[in-house]
PDB file of N, CA and C in Angstrom:
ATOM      1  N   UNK A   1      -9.387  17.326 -35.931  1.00  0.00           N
ATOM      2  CA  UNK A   1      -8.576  18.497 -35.677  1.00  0.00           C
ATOM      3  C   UNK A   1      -8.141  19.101 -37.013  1.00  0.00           C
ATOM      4  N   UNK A   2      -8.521  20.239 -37.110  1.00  0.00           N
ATOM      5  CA  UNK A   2      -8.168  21.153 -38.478  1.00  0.00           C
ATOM      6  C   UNK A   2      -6.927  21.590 -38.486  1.00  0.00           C
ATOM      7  N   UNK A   3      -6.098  21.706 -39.400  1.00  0.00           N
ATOM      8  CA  UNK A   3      -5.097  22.758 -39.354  1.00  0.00           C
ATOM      9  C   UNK A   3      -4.001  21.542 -39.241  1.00  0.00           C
ATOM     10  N   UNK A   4      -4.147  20.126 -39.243  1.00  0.00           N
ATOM     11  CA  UNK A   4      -2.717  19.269 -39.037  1.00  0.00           C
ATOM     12  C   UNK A   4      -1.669  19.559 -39.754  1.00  0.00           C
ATOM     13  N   UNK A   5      -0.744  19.448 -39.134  1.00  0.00           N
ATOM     14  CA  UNK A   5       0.641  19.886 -39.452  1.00  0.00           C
ATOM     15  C   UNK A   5       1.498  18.836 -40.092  1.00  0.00           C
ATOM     16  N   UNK A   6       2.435  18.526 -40.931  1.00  0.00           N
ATOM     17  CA  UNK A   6       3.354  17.621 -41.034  1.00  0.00           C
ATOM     18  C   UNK A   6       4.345  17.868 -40.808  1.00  0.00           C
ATOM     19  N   UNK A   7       4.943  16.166 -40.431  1.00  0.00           N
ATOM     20  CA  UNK A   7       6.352  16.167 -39.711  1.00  0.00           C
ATOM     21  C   UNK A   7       7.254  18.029 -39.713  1.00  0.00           C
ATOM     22  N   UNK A   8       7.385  18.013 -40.923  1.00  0.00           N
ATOM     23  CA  UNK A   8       8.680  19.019 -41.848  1.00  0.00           C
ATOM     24  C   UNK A   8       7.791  20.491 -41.206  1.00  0.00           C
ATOM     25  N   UNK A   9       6.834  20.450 -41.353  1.00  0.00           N
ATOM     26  CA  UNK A   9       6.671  21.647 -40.710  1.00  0.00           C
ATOM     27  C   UNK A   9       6.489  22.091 -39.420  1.00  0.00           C
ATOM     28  N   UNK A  10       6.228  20.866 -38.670  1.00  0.00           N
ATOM     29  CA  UNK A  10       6.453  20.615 -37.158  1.00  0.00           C
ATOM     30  C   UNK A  10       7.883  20.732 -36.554  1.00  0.00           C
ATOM     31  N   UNK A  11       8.794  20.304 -37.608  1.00  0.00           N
ATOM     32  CA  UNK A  11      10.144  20.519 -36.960  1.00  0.00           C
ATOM     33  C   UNK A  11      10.270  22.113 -37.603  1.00  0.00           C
ATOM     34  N   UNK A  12       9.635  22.631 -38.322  1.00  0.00           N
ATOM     35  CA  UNK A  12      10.535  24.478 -38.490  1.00  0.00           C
ATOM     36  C   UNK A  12       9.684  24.732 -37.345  1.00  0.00           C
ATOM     37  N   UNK A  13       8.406  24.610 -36.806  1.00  0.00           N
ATOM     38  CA  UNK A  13       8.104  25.107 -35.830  1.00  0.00           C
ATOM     39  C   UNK A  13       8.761  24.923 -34.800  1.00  0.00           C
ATOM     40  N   UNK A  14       9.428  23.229 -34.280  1.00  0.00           N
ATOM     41  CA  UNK A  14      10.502  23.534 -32.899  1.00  0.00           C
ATOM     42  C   UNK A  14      11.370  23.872 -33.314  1.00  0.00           C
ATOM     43  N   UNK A  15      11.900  24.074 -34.125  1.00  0.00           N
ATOM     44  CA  UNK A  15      13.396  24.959 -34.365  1.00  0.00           C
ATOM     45  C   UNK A  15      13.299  26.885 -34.418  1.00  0.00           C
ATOM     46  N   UNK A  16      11.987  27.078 -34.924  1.00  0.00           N
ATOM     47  CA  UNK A  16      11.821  28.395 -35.216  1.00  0.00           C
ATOM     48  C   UNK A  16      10.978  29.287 -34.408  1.00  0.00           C
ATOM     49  N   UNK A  17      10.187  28.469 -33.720  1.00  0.00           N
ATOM     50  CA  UNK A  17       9.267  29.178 -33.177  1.00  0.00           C
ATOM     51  C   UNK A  17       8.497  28.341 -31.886  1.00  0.00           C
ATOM     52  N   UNK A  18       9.274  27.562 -30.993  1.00  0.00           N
ATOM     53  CA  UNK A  18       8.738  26.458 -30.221  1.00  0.00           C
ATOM     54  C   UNK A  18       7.116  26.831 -29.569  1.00  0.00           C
ATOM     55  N   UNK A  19       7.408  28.142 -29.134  1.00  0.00           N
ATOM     56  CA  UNK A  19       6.141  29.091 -28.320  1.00  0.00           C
ATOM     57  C   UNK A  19       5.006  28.662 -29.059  1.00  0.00           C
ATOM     58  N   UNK A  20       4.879  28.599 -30.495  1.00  0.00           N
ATOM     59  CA  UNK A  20       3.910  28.236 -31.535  1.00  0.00           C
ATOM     60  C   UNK A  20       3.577  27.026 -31.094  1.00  0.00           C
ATOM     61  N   UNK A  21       4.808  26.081 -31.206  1.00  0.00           N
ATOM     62  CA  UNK A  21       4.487  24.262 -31.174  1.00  0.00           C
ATOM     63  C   UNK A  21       4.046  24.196 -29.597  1.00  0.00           C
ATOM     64  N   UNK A  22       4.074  25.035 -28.635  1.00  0.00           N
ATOM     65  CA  UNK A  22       3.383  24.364 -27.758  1.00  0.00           C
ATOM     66  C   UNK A  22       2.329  24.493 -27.145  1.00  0.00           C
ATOM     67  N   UNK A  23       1.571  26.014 -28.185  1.00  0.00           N
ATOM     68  CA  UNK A  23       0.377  26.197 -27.902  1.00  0.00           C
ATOM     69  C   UNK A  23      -0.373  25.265 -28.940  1.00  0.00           C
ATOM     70  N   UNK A  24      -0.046  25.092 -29.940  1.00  0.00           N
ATOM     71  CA  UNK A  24      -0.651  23.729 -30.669  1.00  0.00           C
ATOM     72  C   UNK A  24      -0.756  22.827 -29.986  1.00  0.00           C
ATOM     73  N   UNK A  25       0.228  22.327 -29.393  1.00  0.00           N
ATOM     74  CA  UNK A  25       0.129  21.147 -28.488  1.00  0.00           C
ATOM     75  C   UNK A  25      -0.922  21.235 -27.524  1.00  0.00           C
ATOM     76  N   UNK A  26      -0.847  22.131 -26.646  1.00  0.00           N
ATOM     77  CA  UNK A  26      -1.894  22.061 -25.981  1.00  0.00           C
ATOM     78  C   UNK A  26      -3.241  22.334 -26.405  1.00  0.00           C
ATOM     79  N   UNK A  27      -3.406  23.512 -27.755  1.00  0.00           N
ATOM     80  CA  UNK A  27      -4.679  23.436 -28.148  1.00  0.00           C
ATOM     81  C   UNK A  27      -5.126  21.593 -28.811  1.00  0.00           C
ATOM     82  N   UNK A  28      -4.314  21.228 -29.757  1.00  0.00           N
ATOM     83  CA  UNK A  28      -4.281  19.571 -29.568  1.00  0.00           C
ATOM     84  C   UNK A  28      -5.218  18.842 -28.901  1.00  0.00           C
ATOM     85  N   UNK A  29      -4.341  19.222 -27.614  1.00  0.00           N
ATOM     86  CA  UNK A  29      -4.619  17.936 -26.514  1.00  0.00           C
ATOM     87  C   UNK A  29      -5.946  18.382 -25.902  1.00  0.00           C
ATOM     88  N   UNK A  30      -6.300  19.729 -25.259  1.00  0.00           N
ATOM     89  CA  UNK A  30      -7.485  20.226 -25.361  1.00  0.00           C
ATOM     90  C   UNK A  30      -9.088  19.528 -26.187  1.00  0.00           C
ATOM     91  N   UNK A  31      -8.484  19.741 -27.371  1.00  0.00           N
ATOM     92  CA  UNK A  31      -9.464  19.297 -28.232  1.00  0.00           C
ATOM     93  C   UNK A  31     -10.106  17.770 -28.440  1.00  0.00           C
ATOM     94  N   UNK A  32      -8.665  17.170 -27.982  1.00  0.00           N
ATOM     95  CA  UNK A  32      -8.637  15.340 -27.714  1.00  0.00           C
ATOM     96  C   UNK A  32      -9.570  15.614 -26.577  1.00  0.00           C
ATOM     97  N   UNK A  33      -9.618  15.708 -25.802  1.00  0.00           N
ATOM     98  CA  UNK A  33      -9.911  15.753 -24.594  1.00  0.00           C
ATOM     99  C   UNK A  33     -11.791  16.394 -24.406  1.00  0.00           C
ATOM    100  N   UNK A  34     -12.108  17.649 -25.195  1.00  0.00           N
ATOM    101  CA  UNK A  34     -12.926  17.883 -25.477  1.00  0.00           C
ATOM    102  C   UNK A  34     -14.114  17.158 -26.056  1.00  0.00           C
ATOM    103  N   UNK A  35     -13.448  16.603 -27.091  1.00  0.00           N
ATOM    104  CA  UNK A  35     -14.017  15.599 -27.779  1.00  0.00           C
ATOM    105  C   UNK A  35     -14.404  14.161 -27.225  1.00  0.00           C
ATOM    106  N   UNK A  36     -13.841  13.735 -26.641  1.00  0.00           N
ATOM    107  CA  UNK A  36     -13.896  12.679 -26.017  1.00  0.00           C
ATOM    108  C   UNK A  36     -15.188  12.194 -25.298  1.00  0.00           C
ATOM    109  N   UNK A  37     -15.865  10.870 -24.900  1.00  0.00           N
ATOM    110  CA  UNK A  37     -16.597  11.260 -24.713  1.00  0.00           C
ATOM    111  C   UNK A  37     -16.733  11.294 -22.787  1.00  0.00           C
ATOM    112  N   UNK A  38     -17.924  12.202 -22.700  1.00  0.00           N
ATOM    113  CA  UNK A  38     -17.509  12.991 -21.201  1.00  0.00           C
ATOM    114  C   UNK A  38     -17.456  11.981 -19.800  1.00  0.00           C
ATOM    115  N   UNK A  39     -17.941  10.485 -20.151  1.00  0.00           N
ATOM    116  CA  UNK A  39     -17.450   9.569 -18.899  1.00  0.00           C
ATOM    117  C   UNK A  39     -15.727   9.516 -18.906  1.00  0.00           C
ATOM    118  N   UNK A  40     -15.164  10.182 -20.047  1.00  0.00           N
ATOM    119  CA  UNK A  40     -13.396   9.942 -19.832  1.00  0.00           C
ATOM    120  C   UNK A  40     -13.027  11.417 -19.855  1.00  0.00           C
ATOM    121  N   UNK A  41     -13.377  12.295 -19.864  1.00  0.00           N
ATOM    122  CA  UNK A  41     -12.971  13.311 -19.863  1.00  0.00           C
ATOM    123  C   UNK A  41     -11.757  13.627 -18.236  1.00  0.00           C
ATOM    124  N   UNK A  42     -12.759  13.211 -17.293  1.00  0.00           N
ATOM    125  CA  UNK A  42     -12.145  13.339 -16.035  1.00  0.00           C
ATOM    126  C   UNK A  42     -11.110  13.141 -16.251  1.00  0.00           C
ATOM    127  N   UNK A  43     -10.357  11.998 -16.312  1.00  0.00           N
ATOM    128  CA  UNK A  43      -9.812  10.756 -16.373  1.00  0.00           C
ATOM    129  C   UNK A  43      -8.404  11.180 -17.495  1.00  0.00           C
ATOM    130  N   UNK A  44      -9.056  11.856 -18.264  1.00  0.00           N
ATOM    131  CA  UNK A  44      -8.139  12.571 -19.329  1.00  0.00           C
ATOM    132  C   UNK A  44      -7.245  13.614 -18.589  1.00  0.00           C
ATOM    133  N   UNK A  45      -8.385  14.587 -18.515  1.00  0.00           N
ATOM    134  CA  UNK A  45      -7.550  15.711 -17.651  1.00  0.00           C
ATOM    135  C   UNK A  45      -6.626  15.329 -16.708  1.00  0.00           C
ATOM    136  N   UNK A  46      -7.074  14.487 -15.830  1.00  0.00           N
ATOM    137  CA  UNK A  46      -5.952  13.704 -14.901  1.00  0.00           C
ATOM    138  C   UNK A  46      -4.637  13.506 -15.508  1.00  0.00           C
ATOM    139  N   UNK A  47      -4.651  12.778 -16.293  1.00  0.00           N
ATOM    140  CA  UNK A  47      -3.615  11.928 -17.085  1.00  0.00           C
ATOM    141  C   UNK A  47      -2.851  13.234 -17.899  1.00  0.00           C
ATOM    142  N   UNK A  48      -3.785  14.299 -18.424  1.00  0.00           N
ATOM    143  CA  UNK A  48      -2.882  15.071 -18.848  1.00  0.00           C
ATOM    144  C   UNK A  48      -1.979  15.950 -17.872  1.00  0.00           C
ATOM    145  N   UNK A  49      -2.956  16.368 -17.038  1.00  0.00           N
ATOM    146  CA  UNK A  49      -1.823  17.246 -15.690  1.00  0.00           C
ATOM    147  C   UNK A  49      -1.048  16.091 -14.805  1.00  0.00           C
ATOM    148  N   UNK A  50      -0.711  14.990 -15.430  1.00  0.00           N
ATOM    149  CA  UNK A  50       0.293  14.094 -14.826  1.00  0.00           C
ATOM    150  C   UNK A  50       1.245  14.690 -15.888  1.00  0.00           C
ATOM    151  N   UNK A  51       0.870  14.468 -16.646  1.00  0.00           N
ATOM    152  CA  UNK A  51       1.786  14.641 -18.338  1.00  0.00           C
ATOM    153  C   UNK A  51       2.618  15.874 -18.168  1.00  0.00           C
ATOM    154  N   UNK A  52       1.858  16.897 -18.172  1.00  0.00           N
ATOM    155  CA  UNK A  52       1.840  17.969 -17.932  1.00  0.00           C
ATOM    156  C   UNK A  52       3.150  18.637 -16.477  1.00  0.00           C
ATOM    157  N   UNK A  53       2.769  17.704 -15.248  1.00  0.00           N
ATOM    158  CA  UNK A  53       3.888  17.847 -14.419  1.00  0.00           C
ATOM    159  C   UNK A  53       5.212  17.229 -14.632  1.00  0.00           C
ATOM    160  N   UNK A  54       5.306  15.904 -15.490  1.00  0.00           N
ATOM    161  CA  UNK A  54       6.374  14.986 -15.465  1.00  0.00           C
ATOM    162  C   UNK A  54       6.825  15.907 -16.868  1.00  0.00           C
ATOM    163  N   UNK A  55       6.705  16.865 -17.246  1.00  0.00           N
ATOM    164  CA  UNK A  55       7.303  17.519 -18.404  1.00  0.00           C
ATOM    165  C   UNK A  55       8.107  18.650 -17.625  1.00  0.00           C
ATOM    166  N   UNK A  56       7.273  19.116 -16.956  1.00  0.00           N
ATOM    167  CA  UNK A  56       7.789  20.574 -16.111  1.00  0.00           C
ATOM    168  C   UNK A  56       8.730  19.729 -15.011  1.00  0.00           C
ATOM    169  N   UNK A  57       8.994  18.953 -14.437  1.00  0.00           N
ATOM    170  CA  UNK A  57      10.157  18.460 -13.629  1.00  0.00           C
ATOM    171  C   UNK A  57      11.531  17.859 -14.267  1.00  0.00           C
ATOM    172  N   UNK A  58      10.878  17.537 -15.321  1.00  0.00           N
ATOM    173  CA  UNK A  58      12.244  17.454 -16.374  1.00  0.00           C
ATOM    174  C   UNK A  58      13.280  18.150 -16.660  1.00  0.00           C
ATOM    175  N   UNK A  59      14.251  17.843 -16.699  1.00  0.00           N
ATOM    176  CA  UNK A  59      15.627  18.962 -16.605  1.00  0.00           C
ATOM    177  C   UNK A  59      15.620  18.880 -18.176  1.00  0.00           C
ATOM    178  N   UNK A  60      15.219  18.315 -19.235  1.00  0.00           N
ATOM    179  CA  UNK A  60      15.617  18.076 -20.598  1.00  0.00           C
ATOM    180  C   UNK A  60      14.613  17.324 -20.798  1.00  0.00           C
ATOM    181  N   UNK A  61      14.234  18.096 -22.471  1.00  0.00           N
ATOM    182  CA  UNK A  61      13.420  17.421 -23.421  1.00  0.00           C
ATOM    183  C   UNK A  61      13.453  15.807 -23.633  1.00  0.00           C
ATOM    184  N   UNK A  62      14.629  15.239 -23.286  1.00  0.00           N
ATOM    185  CA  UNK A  62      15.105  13.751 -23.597  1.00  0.00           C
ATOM    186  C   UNK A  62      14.682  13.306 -21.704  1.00  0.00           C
ATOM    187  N   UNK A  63      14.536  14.005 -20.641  1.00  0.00           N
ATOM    188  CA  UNK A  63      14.690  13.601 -19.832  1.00  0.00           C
ATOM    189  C   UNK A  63      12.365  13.203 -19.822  1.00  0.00           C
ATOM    190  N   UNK A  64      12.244  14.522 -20.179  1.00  0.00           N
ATOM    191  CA  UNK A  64      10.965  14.584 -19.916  1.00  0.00           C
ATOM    192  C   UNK A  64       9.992  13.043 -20.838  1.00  0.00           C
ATOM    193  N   UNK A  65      11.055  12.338 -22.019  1.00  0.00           N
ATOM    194  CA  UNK A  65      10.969  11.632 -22.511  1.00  0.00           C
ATOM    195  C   UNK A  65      10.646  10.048 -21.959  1.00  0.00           C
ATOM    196  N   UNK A  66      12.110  10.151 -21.417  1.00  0.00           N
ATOM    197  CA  UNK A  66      12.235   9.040 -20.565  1.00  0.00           C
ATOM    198  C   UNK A  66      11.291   8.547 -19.818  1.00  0.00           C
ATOM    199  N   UNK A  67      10.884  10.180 -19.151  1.00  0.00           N
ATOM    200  CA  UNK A  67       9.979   9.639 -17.564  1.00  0.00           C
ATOM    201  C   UNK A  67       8.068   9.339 -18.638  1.00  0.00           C
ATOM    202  N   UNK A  68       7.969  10.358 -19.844  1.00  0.00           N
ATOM    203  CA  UNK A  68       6.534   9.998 -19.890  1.00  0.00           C
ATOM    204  C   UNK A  68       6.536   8.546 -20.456  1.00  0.00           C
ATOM    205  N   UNK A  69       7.971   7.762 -21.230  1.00  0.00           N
ATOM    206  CA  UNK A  69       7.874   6.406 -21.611  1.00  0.00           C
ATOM    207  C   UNK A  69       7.824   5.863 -20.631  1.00  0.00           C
ATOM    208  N   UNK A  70       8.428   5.797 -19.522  1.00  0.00           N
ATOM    209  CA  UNK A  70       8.104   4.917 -18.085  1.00  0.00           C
ATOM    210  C   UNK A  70       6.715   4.755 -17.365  1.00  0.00           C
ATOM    211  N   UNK A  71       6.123   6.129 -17.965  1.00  0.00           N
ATOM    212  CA  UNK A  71       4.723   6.102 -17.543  1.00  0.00           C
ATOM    213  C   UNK A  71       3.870   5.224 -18.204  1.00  0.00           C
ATOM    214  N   UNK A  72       4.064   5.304 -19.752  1.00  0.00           N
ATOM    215  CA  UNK A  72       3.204   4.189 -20.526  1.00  0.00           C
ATOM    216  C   UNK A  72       3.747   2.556 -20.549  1.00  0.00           C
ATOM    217  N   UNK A  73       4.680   2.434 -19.778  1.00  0.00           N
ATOM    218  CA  UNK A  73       5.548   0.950 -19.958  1.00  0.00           C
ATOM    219  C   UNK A  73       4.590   0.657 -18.430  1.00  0.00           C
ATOM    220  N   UNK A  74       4.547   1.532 -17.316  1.00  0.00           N
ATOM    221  CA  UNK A  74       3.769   0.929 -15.967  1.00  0.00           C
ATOM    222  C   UNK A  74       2.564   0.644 -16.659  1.00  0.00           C
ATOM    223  N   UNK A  75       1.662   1.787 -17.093  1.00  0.00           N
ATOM    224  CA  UNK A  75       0.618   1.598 -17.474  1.00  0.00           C
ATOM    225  C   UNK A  75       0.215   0.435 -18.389  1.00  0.00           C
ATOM    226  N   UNK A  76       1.059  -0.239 -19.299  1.00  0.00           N
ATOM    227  CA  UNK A  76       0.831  -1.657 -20.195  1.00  0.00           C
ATOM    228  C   UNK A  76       1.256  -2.375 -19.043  1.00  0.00           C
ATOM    229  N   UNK A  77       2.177  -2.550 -17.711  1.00  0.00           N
ATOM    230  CA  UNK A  77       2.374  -3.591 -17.472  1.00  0.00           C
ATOM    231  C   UNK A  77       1.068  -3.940 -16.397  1.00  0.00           C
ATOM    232  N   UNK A  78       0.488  -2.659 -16.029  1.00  0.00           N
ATOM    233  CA  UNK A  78      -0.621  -2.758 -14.851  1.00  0.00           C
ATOM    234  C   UNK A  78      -1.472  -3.684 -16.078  1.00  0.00           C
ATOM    235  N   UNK A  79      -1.922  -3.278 -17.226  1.00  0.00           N
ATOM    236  CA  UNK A  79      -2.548  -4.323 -18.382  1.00  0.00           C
ATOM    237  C   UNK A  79      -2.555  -5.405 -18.442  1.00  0.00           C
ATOM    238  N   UNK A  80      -1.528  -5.705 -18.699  1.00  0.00           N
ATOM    239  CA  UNK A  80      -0.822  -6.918 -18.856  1.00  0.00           C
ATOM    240  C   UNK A  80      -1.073  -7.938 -17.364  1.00  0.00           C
ATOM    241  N   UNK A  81      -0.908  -7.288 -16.505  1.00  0.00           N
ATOM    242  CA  UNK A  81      -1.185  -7.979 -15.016  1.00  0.00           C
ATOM    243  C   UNK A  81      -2.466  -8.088 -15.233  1.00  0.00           C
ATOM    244  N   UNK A  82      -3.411  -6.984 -15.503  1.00  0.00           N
ATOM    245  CA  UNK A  82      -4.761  -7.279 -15.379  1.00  0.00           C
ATOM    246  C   UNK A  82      -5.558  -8.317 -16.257  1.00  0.00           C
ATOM    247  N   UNK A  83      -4.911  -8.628 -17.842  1.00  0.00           N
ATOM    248  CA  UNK A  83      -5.320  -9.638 -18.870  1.00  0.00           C
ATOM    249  C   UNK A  83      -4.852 -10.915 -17.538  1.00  0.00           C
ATOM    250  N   UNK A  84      -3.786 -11.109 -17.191  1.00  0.00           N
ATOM    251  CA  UNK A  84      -2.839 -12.209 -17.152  1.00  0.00           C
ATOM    252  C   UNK A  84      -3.851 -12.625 -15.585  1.00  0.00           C
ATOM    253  N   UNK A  85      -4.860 -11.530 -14.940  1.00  0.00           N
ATOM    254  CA  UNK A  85      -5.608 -12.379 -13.618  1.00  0.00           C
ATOM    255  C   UNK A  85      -6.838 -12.373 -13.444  1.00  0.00           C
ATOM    256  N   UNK A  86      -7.282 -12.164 -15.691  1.00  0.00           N
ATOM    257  CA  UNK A  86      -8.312 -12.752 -15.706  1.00  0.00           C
ATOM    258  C   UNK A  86      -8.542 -14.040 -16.407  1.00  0.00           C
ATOM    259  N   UNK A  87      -8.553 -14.860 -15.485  1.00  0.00           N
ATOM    260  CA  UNK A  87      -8.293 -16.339 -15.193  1.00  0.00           C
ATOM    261  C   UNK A  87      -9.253 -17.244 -14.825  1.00  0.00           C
ATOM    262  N   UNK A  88     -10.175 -18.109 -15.344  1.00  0.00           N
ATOM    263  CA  UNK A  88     -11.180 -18.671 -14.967  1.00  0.00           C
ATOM    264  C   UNK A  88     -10.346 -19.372 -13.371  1.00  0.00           C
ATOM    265  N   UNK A  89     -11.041 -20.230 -13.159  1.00  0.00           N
ATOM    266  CA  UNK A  89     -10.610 -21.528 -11.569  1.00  0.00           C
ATOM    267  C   UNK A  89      -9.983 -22.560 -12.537  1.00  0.00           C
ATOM    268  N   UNK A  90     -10.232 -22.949 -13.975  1.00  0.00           N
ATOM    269  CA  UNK A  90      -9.260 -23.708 -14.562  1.00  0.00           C
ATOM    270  C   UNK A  90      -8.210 -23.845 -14.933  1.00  0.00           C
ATOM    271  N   UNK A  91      -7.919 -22.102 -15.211  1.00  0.00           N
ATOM    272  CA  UNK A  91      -6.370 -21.422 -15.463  1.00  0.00           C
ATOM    273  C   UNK A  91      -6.967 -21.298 -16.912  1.00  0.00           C
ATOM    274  N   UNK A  92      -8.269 -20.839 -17.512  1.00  0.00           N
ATOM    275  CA  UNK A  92      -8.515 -20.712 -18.821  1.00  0.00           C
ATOM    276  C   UNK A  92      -8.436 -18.916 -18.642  1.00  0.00           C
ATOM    277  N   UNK A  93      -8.056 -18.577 -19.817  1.00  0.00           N
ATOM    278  CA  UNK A  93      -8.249 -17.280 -19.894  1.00  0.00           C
ATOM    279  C   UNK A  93      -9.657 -16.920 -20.181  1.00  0.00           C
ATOM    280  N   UNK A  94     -10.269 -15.940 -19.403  1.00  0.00           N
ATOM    281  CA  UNK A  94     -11.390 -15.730 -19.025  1.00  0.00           C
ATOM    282  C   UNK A  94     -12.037 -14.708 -20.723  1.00  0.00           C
ATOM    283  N   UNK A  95     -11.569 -14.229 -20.969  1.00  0.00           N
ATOM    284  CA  UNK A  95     -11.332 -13.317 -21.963  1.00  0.00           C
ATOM    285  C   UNK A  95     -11.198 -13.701 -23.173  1.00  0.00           C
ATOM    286  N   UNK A  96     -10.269 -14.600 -23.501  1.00  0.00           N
ATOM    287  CA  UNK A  96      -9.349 -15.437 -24.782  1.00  0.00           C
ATOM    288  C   UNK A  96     -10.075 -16.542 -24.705  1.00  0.00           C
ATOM    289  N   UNK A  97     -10.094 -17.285 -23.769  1.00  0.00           N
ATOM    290  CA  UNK A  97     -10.459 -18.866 -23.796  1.00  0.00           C
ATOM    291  C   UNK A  97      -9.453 -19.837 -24.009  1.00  0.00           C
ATOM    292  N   UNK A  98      -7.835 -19.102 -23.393  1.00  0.00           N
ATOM    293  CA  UNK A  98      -6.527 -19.733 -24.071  1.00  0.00           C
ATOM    294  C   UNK A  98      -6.323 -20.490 -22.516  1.00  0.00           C
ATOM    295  N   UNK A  99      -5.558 -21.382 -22.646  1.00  0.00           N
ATOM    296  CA  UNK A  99      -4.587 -22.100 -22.026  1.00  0.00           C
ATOM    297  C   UNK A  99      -3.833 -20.946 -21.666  1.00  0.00           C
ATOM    298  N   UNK A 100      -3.575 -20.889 -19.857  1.00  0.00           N
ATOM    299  CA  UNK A 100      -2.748 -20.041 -19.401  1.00  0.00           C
ATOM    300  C   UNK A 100      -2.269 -20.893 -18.331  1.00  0.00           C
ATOM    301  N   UNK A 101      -0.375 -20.740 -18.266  1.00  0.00           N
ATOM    302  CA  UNK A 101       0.011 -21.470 -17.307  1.00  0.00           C
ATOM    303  C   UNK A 101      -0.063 -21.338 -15.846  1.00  0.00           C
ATOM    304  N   UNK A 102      -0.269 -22.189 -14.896  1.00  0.00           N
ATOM    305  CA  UNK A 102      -0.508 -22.010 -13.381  1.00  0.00           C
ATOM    306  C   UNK A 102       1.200 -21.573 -12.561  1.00  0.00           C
ATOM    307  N   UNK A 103       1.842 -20.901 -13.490  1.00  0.00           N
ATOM    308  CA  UNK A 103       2.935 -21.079 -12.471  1.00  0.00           C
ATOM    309  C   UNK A 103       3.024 -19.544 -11.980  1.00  0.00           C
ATOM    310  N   UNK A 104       4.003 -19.477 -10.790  1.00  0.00           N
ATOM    311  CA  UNK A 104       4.285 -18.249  -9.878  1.00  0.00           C
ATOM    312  C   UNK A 104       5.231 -17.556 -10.874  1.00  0.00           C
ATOM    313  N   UNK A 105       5.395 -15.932 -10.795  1.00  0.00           N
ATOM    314  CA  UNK A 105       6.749 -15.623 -11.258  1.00  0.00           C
ATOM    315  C   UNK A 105       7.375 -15.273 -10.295  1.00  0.00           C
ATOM    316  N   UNK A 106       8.209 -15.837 -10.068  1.00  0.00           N
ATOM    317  CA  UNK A 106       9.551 -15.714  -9.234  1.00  0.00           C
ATOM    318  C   UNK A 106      10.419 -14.093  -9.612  1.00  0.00           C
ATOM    319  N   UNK A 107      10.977 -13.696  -9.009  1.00  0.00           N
ATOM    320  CA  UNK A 107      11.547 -12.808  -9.088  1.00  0.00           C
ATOM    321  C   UNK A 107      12.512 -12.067  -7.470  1.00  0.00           C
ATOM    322  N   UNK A 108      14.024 -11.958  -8.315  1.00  0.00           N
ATOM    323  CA  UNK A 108      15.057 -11.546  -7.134  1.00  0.00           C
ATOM    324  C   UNK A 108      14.937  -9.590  -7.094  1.00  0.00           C
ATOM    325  N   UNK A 109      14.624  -8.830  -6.182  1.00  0.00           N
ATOM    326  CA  UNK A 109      14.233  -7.768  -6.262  1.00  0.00           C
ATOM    327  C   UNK A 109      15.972  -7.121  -5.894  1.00  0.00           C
ATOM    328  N   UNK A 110      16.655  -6.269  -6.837  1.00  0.00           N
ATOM    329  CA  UNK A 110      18.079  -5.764  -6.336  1.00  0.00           C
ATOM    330  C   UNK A 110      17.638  -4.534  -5.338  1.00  0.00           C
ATOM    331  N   UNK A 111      18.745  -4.229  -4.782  1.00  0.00           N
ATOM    332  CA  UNK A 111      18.725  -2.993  -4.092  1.00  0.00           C
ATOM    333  C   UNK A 111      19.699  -1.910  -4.972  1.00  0.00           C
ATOM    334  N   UNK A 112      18.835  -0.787  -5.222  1.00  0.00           N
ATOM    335  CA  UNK A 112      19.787   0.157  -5.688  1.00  0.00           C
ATOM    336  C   UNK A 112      21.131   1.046  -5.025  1.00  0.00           C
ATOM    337  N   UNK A 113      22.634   1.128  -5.398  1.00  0.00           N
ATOM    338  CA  UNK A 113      22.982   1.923  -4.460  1.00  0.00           C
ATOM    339  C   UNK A 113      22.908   3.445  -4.409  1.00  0.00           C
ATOM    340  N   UNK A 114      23.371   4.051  -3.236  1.00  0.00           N
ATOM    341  CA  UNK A 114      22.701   5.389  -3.664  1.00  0.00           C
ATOM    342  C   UNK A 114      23.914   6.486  -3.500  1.00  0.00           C
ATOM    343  N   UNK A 115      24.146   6.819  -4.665  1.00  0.00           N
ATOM    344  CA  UNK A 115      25.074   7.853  -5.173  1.00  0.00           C
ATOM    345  C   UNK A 115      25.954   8.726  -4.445  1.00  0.00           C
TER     346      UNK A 115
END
C-alpha cells in the first residue's frame, strides 16, 4: 500500500479532517482485501461488512471498540478450542506432539440481571 501514513499524521487527519481518514480506511481495507489471495477474499468481505456493521451500531468510537475487541477475543477463543480438540485418542496433541491434560472444564454459568 502506497501513500502510508504515520501515527502523527494519522491523528491531524482524525482531528482535522476525519472524512479523509475514513476514506483511507476503507481504500486500505479494500486493497487488503484485493490483494489477498482470491480463495479468502469471500471470507474477507464477510468479516469486513461484520466490521463494518458492528461500527455503524455503535453509539461511540470507544463503544465500536469494545464490540470489534470482543469479536477478535471469540474468534481466538473458537482457536484456542479448536488447537485444544486436536487431540490424538492418547490425549497427545495432534499438532504439537505435547502432553495435553484429559480433564473436563468445569464451569458455573451466572445469569445476568436485566436493568
Amino acid at each position: 500500500m502506497a501513500n502510508l501514513f504515520d501515527f502523527e499524521e494519522l491523528l491531524k487527519l482524525a482531528q482535522n479532517d476525519p472524512d479523509k481518514l475514513e476514506q483511507l480506511r476503507i481504500q486500505w481495507c479494500e486493497q487488503i482485501i484485493h490483494d489477498a489471495p482470491s480463495e479468502y477474499r469471500r471470507k474477507l468481505r464477510g468479516l469486513q461488512f461484520r466490521i463494518d456493521m458492528e461500527r455503524r451500531k455503535a453509539k461511540s468510537p470507544m463503544a465500536a471498540c469494545i464490540s470489534l475487541s470482543g469479536m477478535m477475543h471469540d474468534s481466538f477463543d473458537r482457536l484456542r478450542y479448536a488447537l485444544n480438540e486436536a487431540t490424538d485418542s492418547t490425549g497427545r496433541n495432534a499438532l504439537f506432539n505435547e502432553e495435553m491434560p484429559n480433564t473436563p472444564e468445569l464451569a458455573t454459568v451466572l445469569p445476568f440481571r436485566r436493568a
